[in-house]
PDB file of N, CA and C in Angstrom:
ATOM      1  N   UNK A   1       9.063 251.133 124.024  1.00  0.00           N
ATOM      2  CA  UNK A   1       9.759 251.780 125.114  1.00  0.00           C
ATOM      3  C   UNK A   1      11.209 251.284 125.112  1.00  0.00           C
ATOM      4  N   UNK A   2      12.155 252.304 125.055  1.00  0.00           N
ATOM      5  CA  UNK A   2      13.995 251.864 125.468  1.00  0.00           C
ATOM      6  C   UNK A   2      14.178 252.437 126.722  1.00  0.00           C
ATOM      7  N   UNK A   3      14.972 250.991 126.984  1.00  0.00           N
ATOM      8  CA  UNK A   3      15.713 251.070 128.365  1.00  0.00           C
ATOM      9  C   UNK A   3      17.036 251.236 128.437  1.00  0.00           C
ATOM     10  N   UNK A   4      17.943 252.014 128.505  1.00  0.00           N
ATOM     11  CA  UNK A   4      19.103 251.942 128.858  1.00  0.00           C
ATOM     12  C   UNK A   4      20.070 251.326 129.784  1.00  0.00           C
ATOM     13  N   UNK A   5      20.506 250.464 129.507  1.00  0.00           N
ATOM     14  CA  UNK A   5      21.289 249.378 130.467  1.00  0.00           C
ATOM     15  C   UNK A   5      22.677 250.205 131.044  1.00  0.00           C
ATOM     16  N   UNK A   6      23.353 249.761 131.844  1.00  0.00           N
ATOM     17  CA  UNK A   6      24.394 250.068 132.392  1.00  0.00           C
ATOM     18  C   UNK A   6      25.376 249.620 131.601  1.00  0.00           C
ATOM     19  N   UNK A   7      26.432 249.739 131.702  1.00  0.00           N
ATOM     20  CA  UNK A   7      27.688 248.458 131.063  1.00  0.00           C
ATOM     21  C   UNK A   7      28.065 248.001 131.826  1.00  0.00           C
ATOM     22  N   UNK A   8      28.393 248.152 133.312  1.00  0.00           N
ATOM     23  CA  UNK A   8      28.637 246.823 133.822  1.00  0.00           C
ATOM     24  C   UNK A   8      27.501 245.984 133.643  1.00  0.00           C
ATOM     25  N   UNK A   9      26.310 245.959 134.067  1.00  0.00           N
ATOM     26  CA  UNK A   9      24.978 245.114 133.527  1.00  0.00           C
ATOM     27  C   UNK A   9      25.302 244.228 132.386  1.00  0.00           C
ATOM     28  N   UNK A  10      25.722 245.392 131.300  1.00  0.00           N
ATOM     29  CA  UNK A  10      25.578 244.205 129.866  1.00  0.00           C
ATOM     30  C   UNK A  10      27.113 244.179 129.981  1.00  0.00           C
ATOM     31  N   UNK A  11      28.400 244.233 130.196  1.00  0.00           N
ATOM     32  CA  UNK A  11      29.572 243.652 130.252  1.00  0.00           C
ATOM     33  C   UNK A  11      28.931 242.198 131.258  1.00  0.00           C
ATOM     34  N   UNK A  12      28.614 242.379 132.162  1.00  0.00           N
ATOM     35  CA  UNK A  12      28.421 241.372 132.781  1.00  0.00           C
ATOM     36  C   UNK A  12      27.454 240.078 132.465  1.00  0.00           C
ATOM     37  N   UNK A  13      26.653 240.355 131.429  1.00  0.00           N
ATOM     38  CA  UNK A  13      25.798 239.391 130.653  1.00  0.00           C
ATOM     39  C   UNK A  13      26.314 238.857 129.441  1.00  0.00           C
ATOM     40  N   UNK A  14      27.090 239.616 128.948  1.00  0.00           N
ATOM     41  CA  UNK A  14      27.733 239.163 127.752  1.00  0.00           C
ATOM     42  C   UNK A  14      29.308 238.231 127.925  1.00  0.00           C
ATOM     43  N   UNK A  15      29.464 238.304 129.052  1.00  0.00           N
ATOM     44  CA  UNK A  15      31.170 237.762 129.490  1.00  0.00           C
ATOM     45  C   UNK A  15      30.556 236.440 130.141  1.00  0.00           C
ATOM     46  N   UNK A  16      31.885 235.479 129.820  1.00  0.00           N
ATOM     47  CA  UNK A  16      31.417 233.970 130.115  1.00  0.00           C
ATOM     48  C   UNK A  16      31.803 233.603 131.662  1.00  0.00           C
ATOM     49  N   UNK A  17      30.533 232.585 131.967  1.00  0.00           N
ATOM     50  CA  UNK A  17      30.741 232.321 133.245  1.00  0.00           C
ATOM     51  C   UNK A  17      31.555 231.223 133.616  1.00  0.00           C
ATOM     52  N   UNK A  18      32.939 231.183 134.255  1.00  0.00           N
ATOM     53  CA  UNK A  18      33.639 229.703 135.078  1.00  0.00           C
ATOM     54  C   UNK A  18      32.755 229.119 136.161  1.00  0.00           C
ATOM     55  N   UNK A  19      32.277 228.187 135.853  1.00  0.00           N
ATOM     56  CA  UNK A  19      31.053 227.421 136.629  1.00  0.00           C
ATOM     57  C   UNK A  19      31.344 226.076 137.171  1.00  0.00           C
ATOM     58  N   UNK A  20      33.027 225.715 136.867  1.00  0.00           N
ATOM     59  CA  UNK A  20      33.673 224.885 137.425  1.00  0.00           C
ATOM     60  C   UNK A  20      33.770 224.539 138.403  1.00  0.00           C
ATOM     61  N   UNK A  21      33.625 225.648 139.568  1.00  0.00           N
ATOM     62  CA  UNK A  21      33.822 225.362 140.925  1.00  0.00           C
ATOM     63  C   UNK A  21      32.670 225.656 142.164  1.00  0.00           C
ATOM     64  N   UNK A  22      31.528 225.599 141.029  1.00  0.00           N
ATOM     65  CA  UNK A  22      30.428 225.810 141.528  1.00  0.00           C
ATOM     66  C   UNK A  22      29.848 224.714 141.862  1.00  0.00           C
ATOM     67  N   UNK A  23      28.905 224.078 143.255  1.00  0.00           N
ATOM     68  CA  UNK A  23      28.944 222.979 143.923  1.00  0.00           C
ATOM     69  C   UNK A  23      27.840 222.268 142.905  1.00  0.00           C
ATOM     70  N   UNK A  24      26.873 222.550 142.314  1.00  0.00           N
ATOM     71  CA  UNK A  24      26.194 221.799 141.492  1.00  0.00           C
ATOM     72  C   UNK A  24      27.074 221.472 140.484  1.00  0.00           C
ATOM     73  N   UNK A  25      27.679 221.913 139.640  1.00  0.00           N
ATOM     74  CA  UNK A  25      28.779 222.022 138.242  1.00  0.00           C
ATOM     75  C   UNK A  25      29.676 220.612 139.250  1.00  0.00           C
ATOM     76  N   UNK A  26      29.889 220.962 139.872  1.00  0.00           N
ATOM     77  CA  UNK A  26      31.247 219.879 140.561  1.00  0.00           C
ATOM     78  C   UNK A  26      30.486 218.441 140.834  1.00  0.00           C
ATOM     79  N   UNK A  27      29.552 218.269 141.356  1.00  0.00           N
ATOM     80  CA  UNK A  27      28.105 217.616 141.593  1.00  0.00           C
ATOM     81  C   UNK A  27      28.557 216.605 140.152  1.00  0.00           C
ATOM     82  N   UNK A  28      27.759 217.081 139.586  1.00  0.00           N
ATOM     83  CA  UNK A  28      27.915 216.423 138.293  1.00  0.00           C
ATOM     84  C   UNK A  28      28.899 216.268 137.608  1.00  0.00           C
ATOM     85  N   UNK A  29      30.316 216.842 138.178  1.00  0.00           N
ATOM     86  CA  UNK A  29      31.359 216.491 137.149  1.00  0.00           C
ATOM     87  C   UNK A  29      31.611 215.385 137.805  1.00  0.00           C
ATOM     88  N   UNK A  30      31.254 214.908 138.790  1.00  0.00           N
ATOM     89  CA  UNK A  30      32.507 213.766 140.085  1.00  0.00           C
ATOM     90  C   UNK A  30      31.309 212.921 140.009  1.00  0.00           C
ATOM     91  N   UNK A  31      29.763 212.724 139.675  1.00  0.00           N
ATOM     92  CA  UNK A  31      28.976 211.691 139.303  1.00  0.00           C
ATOM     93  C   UNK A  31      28.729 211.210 138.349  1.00  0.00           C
ATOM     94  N   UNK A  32      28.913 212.086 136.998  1.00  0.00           N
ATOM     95  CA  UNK A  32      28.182 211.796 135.696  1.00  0.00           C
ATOM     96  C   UNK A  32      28.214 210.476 135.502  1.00  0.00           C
ATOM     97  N   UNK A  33      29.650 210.047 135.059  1.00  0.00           N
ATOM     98  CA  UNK A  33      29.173 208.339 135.301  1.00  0.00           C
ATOM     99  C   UNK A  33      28.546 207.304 135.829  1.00  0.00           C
ATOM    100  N   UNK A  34      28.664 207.329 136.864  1.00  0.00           N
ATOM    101  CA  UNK A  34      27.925 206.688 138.126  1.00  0.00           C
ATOM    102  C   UNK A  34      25.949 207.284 137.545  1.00  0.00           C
ATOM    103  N   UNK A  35      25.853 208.456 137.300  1.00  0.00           N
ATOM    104  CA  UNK A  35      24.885 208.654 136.702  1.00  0.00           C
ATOM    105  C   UNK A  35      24.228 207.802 135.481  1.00  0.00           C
ATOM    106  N   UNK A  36      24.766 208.074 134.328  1.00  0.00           N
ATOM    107  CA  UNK A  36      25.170 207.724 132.992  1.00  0.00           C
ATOM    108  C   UNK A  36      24.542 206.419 133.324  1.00  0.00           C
ATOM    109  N   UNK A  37      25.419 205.408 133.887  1.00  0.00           N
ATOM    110  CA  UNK A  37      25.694 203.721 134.045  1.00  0.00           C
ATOM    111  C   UNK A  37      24.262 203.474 134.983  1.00  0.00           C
ATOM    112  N   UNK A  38      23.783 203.972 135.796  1.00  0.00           N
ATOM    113  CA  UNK A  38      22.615 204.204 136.444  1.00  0.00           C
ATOM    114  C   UNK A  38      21.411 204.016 135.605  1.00  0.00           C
ATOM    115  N   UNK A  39      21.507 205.399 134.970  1.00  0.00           N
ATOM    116  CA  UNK A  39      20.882 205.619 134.124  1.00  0.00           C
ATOM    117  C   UNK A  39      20.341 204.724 132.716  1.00  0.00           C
ATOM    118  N   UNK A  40      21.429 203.927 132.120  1.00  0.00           N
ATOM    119  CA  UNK A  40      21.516 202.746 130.982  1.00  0.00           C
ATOM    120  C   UNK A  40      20.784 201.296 131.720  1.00  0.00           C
ATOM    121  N   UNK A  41      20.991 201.322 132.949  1.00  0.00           N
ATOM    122  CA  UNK A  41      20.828 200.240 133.506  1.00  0.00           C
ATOM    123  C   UNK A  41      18.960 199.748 134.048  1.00  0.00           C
ATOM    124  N   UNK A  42      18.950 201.160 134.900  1.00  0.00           N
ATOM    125  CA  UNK A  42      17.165 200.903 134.889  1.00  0.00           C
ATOM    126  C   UNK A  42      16.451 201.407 133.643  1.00  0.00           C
ATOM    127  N   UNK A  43      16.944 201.902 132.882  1.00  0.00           N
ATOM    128  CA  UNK A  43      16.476 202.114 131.393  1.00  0.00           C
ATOM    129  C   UNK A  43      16.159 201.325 130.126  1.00  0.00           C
ATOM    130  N   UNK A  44      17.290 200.167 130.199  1.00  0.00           N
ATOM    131  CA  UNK A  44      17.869 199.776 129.113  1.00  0.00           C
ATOM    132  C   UNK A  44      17.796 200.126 127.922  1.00  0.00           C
ATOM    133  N   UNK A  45      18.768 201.806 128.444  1.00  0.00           N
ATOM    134  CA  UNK A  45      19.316 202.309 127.047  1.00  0.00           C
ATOM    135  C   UNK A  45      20.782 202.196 127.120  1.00  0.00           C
ATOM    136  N   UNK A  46      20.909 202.875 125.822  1.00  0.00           N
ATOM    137  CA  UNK A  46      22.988 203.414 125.803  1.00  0.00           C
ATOM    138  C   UNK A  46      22.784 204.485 125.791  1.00  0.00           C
ATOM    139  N   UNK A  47      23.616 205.107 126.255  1.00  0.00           N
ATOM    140  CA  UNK A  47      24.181 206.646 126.288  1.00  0.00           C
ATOM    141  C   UNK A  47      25.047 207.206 125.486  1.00  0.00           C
ATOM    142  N   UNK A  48      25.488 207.956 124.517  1.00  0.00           N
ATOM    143  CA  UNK A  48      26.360 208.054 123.958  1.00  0.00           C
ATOM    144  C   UNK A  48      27.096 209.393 123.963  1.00  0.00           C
ATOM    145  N   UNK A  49      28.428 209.625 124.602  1.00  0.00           N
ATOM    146  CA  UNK A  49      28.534 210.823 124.686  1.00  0.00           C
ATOM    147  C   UNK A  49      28.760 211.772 123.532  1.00  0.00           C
ATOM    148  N   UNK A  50      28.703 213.047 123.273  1.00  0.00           N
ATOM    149  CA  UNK A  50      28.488 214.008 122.640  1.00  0.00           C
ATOM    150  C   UNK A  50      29.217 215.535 122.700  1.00  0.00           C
ATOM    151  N   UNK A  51      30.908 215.360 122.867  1.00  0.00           N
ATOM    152  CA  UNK A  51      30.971 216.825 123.366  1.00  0.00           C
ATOM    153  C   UNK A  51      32.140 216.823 124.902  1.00  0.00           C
TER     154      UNK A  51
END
């Protein structure tokens, strides 16, 4: 069976999302460390960033 999509639909699935100022995205940009160091500490691992 074909379905015919709209183009805004697939313009809108195919175009990238700015997720910068989105409150989870921001969440984690203003903790990661505090995370990270958290994280290494009750773990005792390293973290190594990637990217």
């Amino acid at each position: 069976m074909y379905f015919k999509t709209s183009s805004v639909f697939e313009n809108k699935q195919l175009s990238t999302y700015n997720l910068e100022k989105r409150a989870p995205m921001q969440l984690g940009a203003t903790h990661e460390q505090v995370c990270i160091a958290d994280y290494c500490k009750v773990g005792g691992v390293t973290v190594q960033a990637s990217g």
